[in-house]
PDB file of N, CA and C in Angstrom:
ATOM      1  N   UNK A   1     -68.017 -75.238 -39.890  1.00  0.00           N
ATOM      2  CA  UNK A   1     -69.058 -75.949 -40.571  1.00  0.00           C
ATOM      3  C   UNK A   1     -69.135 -77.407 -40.099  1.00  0.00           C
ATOM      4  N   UNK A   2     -68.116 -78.247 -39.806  1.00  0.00           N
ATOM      5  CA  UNK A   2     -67.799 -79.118 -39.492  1.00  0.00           C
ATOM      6  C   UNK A   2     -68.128 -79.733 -38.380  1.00  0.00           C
ATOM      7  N   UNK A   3     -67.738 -78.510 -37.219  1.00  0.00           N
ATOM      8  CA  UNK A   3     -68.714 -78.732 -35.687  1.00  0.00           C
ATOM      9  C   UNK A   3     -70.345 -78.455 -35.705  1.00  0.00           C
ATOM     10  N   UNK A   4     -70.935 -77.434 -36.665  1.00  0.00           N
ATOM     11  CA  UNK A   4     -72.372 -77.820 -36.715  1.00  0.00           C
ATOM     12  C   UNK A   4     -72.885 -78.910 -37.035  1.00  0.00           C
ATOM     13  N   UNK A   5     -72.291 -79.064 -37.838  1.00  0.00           N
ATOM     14  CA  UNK A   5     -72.990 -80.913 -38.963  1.00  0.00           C
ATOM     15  C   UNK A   5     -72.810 -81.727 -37.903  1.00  0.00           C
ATOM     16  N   UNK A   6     -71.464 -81.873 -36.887  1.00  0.00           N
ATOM     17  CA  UNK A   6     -71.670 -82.666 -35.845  1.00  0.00           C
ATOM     18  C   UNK A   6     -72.614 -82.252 -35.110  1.00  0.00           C
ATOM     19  N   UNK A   7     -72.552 -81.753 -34.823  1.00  0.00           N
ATOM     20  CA  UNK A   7     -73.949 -81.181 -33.604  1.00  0.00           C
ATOM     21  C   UNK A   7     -75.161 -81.698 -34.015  1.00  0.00           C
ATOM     22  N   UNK A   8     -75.406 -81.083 -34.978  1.00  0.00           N
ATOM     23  CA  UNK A   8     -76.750 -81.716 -35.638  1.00  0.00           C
ATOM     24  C   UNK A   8     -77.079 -82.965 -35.466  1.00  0.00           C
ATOM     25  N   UNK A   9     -75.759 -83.664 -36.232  1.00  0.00           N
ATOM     26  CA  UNK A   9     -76.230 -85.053 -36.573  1.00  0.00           C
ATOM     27  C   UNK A   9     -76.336 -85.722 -35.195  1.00  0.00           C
ATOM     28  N   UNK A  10     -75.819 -85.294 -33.843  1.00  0.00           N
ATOM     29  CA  UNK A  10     -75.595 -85.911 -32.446  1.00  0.00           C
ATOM     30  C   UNK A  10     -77.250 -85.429 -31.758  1.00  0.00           C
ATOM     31  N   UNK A  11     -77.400 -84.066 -32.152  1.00  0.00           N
ATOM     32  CA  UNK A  11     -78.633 -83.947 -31.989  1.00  0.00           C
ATOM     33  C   UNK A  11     -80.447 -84.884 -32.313  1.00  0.00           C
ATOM     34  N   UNK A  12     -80.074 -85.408 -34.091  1.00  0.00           N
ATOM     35  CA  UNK A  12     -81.028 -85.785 -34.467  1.00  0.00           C
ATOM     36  C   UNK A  12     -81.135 -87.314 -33.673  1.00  0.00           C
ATOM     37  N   UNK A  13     -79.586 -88.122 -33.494  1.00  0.00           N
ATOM     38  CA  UNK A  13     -79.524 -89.508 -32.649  1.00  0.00           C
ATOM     39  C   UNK A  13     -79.931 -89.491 -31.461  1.00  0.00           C
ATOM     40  N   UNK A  14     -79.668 -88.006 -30.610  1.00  0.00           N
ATOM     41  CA  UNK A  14     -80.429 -88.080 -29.421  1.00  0.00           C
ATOM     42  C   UNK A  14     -81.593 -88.027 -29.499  1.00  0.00           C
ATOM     43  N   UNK A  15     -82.180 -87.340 -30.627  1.00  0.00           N
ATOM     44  CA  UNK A  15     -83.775 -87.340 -30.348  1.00  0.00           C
ATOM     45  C   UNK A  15     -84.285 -88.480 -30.865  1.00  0.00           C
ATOM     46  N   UNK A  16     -83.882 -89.552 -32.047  1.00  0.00           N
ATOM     47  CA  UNK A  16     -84.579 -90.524 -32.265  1.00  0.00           C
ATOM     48  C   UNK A  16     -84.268 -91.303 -31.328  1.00  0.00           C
ATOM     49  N   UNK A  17     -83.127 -91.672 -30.508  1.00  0.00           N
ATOM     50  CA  UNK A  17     -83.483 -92.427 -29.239  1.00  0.00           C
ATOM     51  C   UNK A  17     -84.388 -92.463 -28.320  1.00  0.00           C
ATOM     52  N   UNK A  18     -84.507 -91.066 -28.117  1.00  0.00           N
ATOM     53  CA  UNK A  18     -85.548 -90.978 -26.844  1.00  0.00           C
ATOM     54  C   UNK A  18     -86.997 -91.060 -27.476  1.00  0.00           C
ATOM     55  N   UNK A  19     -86.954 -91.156 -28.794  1.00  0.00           N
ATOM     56  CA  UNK A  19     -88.234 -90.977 -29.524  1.00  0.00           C
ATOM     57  C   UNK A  19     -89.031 -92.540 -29.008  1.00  0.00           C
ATOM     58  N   UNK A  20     -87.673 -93.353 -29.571  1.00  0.00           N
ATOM     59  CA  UNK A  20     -87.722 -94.778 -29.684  1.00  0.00           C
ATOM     60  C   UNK A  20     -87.944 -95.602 -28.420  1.00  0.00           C
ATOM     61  N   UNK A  21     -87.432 -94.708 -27.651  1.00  0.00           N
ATOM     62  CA  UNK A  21     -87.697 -94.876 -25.881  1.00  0.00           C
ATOM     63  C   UNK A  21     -89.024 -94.551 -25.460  1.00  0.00           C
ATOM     64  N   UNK A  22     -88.922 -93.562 -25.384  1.00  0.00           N
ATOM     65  CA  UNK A  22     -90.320 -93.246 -24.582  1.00  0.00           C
ATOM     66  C   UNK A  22     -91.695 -93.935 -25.342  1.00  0.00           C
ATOM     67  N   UNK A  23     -91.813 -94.583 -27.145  1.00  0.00           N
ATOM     68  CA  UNK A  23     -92.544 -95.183 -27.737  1.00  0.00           C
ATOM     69  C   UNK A  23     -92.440 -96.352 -26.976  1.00  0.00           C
ATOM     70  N   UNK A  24     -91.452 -97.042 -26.817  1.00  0.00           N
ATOM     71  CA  UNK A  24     -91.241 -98.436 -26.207  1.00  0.00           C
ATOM     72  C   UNK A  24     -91.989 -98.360 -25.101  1.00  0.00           C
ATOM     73  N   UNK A  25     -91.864 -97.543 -23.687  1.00  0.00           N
ATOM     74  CA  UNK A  25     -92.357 -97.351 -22.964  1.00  0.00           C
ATOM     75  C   UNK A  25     -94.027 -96.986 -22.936  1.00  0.00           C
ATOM     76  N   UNK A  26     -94.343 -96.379 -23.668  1.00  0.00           N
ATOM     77  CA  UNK A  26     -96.079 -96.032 -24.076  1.00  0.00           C
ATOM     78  C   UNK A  26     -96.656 -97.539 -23.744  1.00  0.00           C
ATOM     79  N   UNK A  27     -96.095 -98.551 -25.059  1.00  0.00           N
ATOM     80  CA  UNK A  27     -96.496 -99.644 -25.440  1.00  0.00           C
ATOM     81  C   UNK A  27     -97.005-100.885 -24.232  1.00  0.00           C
ATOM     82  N   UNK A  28     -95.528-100.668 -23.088  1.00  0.00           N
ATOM     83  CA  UNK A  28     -95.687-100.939 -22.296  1.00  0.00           C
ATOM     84  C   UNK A  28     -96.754-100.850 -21.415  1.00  0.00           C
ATOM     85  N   UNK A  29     -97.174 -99.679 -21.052  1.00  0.00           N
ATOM     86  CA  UNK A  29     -98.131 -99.202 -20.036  1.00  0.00           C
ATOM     87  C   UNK A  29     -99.313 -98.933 -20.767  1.00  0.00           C
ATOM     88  N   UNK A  30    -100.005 -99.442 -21.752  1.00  0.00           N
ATOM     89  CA  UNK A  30    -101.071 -99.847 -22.223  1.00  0.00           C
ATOM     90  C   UNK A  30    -101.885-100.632 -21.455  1.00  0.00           C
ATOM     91  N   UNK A  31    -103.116-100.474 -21.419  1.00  0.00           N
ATOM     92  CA  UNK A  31    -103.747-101.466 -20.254  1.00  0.00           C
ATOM     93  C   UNK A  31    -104.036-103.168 -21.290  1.00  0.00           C
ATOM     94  N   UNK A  32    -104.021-103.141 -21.997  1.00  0.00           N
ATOM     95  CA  UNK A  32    -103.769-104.642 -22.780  1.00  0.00           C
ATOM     96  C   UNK A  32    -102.402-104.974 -22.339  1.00  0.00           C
ATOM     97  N   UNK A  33    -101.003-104.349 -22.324  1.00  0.00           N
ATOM     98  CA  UNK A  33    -100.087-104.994 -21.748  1.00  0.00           C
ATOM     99  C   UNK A  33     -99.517-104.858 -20.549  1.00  0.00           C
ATOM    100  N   UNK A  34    -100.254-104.277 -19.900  1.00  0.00           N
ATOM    101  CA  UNK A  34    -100.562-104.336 -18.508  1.00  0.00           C
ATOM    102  C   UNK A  34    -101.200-105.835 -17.837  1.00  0.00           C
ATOM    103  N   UNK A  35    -102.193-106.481 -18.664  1.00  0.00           N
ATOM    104  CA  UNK A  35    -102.904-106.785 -18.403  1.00  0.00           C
ATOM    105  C   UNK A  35    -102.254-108.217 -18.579  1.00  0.00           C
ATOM    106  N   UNK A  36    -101.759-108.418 -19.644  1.00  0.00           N
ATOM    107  CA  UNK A  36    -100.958-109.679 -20.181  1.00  0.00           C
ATOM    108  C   UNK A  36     -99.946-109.882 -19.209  1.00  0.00           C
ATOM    109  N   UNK A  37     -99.165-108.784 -18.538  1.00  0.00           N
ATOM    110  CA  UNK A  37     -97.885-109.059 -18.030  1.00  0.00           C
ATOM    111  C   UNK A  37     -98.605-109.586 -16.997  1.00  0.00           C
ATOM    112  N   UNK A  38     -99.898-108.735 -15.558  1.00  0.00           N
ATOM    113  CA  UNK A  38    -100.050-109.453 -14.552  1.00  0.00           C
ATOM    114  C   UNK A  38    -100.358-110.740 -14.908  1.00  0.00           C
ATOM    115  N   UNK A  39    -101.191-111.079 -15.813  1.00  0.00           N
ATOM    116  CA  UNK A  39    -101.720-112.809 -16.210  1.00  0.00           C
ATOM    117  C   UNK A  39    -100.677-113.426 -16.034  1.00  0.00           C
ATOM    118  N   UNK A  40     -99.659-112.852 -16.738  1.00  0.00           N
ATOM    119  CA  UNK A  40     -98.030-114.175 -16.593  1.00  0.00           C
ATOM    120  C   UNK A  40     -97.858-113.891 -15.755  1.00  0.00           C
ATOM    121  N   UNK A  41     -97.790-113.334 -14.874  1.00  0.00           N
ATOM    122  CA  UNK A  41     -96.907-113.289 -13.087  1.00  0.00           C
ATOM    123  C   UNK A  41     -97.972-114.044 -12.426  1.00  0.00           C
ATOM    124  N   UNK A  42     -99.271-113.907 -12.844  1.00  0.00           N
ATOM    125  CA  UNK A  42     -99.947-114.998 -11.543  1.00  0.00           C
ATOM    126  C   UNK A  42     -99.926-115.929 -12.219  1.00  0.00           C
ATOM    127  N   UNK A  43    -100.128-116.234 -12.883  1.00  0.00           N
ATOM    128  CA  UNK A  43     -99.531-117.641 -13.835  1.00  0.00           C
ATOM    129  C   UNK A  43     -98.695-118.584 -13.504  1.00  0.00           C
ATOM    130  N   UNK A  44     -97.438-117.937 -13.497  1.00  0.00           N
ATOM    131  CA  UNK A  44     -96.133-118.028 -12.647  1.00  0.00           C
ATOM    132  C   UNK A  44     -95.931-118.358 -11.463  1.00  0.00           C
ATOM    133  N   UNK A  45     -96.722-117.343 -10.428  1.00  0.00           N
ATOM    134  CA  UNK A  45     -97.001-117.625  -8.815  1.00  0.00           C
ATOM    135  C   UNK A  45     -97.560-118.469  -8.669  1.00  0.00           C
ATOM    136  N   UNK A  46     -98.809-119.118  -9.330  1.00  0.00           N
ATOM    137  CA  UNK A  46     -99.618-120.008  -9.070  1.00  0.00           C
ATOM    138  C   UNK A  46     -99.018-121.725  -9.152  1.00  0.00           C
ATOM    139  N   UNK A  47     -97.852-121.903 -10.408  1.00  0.00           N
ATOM    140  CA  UNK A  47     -97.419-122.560 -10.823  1.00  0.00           C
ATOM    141  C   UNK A  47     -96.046-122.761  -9.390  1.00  0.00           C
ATOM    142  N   UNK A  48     -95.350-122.105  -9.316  1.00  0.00           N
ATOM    143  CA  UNK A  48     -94.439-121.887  -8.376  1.00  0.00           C
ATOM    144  C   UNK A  48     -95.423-122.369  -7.095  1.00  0.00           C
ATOM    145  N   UNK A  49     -95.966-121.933  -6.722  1.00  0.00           N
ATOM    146  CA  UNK A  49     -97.200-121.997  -5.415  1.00  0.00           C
ATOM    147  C   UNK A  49     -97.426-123.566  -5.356  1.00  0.00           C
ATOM    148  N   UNK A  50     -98.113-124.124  -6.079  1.00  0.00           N
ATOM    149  CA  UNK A  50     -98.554-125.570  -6.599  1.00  0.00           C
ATOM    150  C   UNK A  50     -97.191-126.521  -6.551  1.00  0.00           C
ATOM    151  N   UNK A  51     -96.041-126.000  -7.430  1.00  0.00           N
ATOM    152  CA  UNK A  51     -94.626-127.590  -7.234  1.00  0.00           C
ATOM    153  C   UNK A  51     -94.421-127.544  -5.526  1.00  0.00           C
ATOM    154  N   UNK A  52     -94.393-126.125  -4.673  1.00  0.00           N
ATOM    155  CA  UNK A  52     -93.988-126.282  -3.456  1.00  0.00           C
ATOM    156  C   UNK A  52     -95.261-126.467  -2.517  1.00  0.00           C
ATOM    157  N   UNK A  53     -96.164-126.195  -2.474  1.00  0.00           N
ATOM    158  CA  UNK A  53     -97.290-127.379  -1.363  1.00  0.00           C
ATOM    159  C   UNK A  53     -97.654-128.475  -2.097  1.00  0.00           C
ATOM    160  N   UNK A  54     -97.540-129.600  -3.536  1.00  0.00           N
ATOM    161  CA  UNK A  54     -97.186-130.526  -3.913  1.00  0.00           C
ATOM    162  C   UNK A  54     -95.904-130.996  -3.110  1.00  0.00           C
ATOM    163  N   UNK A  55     -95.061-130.780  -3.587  1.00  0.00           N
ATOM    164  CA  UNK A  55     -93.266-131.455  -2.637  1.00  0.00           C
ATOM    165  C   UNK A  55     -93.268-130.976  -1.559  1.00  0.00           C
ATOM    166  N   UNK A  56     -94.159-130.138  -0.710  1.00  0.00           N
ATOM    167  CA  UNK A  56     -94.248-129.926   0.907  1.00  0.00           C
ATOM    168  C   UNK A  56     -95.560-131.067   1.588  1.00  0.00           C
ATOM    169  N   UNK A  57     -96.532-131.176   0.315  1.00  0.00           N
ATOM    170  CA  UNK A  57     -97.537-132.304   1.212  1.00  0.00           C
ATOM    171  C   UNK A  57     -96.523-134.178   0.772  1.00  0.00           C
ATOM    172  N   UNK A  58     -95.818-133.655  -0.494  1.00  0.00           N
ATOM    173  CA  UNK A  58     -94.943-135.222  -0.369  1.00  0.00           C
ATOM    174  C   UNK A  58     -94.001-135.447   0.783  1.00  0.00           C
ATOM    175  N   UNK A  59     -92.963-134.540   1.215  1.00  0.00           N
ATOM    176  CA  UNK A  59     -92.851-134.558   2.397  1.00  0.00           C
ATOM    177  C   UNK A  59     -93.502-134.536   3.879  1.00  0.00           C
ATOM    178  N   UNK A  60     -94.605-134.235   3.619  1.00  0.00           N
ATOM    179  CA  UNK A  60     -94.888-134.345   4.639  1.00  0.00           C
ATOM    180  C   UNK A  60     -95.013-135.375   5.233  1.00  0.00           C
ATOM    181  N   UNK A  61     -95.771-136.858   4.215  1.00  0.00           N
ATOM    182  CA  UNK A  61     -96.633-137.609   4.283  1.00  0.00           C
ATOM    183  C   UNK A  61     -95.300-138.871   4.029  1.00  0.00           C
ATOM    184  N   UNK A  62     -94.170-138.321   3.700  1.00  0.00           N
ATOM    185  CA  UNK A  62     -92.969-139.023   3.734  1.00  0.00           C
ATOM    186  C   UNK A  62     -92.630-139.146   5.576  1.00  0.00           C
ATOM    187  N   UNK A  63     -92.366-138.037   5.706  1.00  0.00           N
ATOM    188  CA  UNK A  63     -92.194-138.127   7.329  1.00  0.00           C
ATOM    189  C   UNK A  63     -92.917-138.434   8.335  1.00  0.00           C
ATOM    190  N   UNK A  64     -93.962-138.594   8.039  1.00  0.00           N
ATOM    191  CA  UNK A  64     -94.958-139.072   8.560  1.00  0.00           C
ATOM    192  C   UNK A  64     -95.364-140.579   8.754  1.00  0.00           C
ATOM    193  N   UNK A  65     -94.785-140.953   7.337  1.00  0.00           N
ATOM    194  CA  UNK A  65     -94.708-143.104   7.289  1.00  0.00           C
ATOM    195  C   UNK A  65     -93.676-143.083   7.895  1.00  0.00           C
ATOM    196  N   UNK A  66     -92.586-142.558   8.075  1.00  0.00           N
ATOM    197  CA  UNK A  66     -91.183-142.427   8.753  1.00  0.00           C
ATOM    198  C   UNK A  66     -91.922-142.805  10.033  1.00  0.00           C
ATOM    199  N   UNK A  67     -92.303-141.730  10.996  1.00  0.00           N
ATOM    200  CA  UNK A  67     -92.243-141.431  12.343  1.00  0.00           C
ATOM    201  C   UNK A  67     -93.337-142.394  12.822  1.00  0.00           C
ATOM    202  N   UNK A  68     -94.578-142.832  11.756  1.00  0.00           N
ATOM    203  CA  UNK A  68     -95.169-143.903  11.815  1.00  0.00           C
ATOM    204  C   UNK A  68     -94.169-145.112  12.274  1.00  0.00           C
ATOM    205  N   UNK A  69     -93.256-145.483  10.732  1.00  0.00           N
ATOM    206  CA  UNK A  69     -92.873-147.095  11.460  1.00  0.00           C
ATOM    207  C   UNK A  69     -91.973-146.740  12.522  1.00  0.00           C
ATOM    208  N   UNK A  70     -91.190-145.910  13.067  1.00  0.00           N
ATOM    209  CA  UNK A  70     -90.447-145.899  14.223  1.00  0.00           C
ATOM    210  C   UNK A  70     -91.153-146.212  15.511  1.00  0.00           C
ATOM    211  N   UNK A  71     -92.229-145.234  15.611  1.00  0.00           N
ATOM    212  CA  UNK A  71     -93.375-145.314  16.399  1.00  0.00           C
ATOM    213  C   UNK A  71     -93.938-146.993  16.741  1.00  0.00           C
ATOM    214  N   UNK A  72     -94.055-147.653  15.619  1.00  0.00           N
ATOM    215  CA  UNK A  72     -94.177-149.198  15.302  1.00  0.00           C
ATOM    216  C   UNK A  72     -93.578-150.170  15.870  1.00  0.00           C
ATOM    217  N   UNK A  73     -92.167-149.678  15.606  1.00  0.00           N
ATOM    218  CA  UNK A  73     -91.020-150.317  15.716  1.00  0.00           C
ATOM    219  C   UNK A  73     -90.781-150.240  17.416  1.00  0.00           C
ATOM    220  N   UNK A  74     -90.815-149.285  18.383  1.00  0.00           N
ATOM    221  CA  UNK A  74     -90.831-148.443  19.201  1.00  0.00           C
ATOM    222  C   UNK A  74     -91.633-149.418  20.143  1.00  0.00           C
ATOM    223  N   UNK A  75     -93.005-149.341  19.455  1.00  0.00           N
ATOM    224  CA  UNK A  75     -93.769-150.147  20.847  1.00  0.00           C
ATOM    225  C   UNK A  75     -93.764-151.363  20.051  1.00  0.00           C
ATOM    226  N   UNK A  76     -93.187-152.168  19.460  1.00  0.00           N
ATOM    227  CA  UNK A  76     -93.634-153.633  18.947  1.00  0.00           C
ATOM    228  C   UNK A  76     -94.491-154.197  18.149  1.00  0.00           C
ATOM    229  N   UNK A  77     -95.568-153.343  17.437  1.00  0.00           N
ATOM    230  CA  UNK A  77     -96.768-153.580  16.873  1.00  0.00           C
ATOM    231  C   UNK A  77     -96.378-154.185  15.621  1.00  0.00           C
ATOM    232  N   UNK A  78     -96.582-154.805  15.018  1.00  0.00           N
ATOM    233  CA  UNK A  78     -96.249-155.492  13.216  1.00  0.00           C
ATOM    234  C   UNK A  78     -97.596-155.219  12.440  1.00  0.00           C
ATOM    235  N   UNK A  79     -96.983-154.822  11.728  1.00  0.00           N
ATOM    236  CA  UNK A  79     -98.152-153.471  10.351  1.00  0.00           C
ATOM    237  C   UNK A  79     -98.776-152.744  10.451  1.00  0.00           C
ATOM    238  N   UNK A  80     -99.309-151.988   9.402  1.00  0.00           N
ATOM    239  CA  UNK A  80    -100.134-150.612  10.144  1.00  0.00           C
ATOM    240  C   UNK A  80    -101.292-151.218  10.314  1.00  0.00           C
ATOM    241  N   UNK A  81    -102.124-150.018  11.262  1.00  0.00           N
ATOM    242  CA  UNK A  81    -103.710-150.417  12.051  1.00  0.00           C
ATOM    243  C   UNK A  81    -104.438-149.546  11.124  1.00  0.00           C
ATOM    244  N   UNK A  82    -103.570-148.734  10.322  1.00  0.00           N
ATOM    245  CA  UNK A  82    -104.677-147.969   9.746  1.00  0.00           C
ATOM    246  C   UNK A  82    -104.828-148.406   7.872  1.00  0.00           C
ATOM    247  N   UNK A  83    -105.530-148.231   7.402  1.00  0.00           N
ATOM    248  CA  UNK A  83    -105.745-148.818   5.624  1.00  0.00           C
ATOM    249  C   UNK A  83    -104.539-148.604   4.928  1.00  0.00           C
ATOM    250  N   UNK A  84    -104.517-149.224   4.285  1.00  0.00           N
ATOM    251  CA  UNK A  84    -103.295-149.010   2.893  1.00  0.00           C
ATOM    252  C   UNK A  84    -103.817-147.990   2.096  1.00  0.00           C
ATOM    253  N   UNK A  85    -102.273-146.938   2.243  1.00  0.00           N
ATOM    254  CA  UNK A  85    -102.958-146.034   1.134  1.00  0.00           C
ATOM    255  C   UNK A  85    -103.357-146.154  -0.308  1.00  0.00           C
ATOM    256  N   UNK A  86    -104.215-145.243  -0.917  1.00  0.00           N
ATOM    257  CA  UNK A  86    -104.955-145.351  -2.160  1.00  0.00           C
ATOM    258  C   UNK A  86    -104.101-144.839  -3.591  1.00  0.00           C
ATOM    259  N   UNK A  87    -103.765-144.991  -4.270  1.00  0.00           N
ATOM    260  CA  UNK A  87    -103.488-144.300  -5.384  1.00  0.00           C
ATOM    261  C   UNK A  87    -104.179-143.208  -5.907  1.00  0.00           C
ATOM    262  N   UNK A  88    -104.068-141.836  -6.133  1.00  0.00           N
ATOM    263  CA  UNK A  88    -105.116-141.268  -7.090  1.00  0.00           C
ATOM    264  C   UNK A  88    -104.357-141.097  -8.592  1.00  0.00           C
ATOM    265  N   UNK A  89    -105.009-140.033  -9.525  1.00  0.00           N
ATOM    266  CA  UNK A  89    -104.479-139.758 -10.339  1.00  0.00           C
ATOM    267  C   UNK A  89    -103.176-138.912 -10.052  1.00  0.00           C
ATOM    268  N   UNK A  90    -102.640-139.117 -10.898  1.00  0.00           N
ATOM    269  CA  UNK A  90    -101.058-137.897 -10.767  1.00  0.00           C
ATOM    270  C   UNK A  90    -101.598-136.655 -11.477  1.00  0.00           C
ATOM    271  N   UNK A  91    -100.492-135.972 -10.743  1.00  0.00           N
ATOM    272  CA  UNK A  91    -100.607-134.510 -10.698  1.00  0.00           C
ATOM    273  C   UNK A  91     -99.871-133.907 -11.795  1.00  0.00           C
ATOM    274  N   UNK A  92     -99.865-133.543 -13.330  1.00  0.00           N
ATOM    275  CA  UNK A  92     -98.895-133.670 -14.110  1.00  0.00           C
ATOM    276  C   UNK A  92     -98.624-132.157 -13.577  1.00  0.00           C
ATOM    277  N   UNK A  93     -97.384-131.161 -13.900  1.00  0.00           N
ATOM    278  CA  UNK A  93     -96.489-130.419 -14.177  1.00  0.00           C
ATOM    279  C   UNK A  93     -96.424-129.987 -15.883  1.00  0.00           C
ATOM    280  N   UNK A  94     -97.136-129.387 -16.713  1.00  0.00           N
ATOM    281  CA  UNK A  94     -97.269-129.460 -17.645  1.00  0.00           C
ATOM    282  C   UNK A  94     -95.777-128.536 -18.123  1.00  0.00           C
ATOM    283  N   UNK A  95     -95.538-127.406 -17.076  1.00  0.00           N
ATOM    284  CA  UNK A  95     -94.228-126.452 -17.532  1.00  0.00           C
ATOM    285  C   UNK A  95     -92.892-127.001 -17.225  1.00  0.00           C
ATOM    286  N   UNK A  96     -93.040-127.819 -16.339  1.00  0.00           N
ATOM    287  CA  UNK A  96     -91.688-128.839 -15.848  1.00  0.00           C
ATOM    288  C   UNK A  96     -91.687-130.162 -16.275  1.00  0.00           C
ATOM    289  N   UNK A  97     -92.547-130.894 -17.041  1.00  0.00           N
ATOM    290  CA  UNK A  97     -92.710-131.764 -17.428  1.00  0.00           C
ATOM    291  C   UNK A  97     -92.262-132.654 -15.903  1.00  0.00           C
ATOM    292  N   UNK A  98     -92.978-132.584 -14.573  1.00  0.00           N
ATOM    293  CA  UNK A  98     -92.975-133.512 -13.395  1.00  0.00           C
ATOM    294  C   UNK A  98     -94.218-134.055 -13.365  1.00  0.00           C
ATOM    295  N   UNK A  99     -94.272-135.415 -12.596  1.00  0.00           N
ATOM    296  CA  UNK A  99     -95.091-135.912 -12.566  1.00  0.00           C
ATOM    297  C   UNK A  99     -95.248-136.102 -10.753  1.00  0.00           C
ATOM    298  N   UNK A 100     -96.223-135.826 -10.118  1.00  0.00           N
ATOM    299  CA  UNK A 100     -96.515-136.399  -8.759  1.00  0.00           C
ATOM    300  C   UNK A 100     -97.768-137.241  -8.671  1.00  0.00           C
ATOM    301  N   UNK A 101     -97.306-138.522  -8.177  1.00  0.00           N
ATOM    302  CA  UNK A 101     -98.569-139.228  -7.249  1.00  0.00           C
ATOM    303  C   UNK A 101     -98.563-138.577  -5.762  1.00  0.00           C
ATOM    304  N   UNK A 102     -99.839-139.054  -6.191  1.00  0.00           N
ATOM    305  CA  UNK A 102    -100.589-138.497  -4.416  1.00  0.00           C
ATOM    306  C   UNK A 102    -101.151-139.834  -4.219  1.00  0.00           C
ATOM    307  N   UNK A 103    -100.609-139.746  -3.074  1.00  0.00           N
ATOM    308  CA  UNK A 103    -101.308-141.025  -2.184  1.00  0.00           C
ATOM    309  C   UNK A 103    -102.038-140.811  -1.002  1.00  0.00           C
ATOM    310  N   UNK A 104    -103.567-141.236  -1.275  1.00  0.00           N
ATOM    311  CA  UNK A 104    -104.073-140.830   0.221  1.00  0.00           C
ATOM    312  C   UNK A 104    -104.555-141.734   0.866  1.00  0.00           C
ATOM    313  N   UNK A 105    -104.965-141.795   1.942  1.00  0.00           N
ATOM    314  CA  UNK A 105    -105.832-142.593   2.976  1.00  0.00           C
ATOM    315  C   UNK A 105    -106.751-142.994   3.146  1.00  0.00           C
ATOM    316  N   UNK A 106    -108.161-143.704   3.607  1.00  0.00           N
ATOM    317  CA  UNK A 106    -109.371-143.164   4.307  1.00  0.00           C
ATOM    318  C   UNK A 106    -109.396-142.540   5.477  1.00  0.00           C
ATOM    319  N   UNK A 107    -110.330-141.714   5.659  1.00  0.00           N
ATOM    320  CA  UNK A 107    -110.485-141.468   7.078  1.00  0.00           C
ATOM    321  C   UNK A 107    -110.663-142.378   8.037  1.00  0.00           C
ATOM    322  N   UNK A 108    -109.873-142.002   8.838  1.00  0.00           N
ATOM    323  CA  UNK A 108    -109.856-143.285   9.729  1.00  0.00           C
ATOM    324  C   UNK A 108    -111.110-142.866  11.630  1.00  0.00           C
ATOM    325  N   UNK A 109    -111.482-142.949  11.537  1.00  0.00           N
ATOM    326  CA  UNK A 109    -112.526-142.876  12.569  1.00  0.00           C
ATOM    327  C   UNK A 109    -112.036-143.861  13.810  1.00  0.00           C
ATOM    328  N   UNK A 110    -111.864-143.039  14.731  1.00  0.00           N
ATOM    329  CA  UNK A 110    -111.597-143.437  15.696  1.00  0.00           C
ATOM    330  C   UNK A 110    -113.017-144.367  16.553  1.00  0.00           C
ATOM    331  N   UNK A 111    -114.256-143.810  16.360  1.00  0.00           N
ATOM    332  CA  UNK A 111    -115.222-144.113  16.424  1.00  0.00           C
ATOM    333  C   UNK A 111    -116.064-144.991  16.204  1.00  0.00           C
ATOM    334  N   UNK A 112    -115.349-145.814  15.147  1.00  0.00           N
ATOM    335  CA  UNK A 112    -116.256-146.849  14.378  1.00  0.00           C
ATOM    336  C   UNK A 112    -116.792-148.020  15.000  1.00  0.00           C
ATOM    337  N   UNK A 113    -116.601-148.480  16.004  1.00  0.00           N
ATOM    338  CA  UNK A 113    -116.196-149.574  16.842  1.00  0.00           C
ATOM    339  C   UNK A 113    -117.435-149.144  17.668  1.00  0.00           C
ATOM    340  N   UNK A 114    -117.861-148.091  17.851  1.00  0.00           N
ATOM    341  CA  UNK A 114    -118.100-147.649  19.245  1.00  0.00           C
ATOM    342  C   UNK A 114    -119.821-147.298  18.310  1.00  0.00           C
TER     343      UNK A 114
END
């Protein structure tokens, strides 16, 4: 009597698990939460995407005043020939709480003269 009642009762835990499982899973693959999960992953990518060509155009434009004053320094010239860069607005980071300035240029026209 003793080994049925076990049985049973091991029986009814296996089935409300998998009950509880495969419900969990339904919920999942709903096209509403289907739909929510891709939103947060491009969400995510986009955000991820944006801090690294932000801190890849700050570097860039870092190495670039670099190889500028060497270049400077190199042939003798004293200050740049081209405008002082501009301030724009910063770039806030609303999920990282970062802040980037961007600093840009004018176009500089080689042409103007001419």
């Amino acid at each position: 009597m003793f080994r049925r009642t076990f049985w049973f009762s091991t029986g009814v835990a296996a089935g409300v698990w998998a009950t509880t499982k495969v419900n969990r899973k339904l919920r999942q693959l709903t096209p509403e939460s289907l739909a929510a999960t891709a939103a947060n992953k491009a969400l995510d990518a986009g955000h991820r995407l944006k801090d690294k060509a932000v801190g890849f155009a700050l570097d860039v434009r870092d190495n670039m005043a670099q190889r500028e004053s060497e270049l400077q320094e190199a042939l003798g010239i004293e200050g740049s020939p081209l405008p002082a860069p501009r301030r724009h607005a910063a770039i806030e980071n609303h999920d990282t709480q970062q802040t980037y300035v961007v600093e840009t240029t004018t176009a500089y026209d080689r042409n103007e003269d001419h």
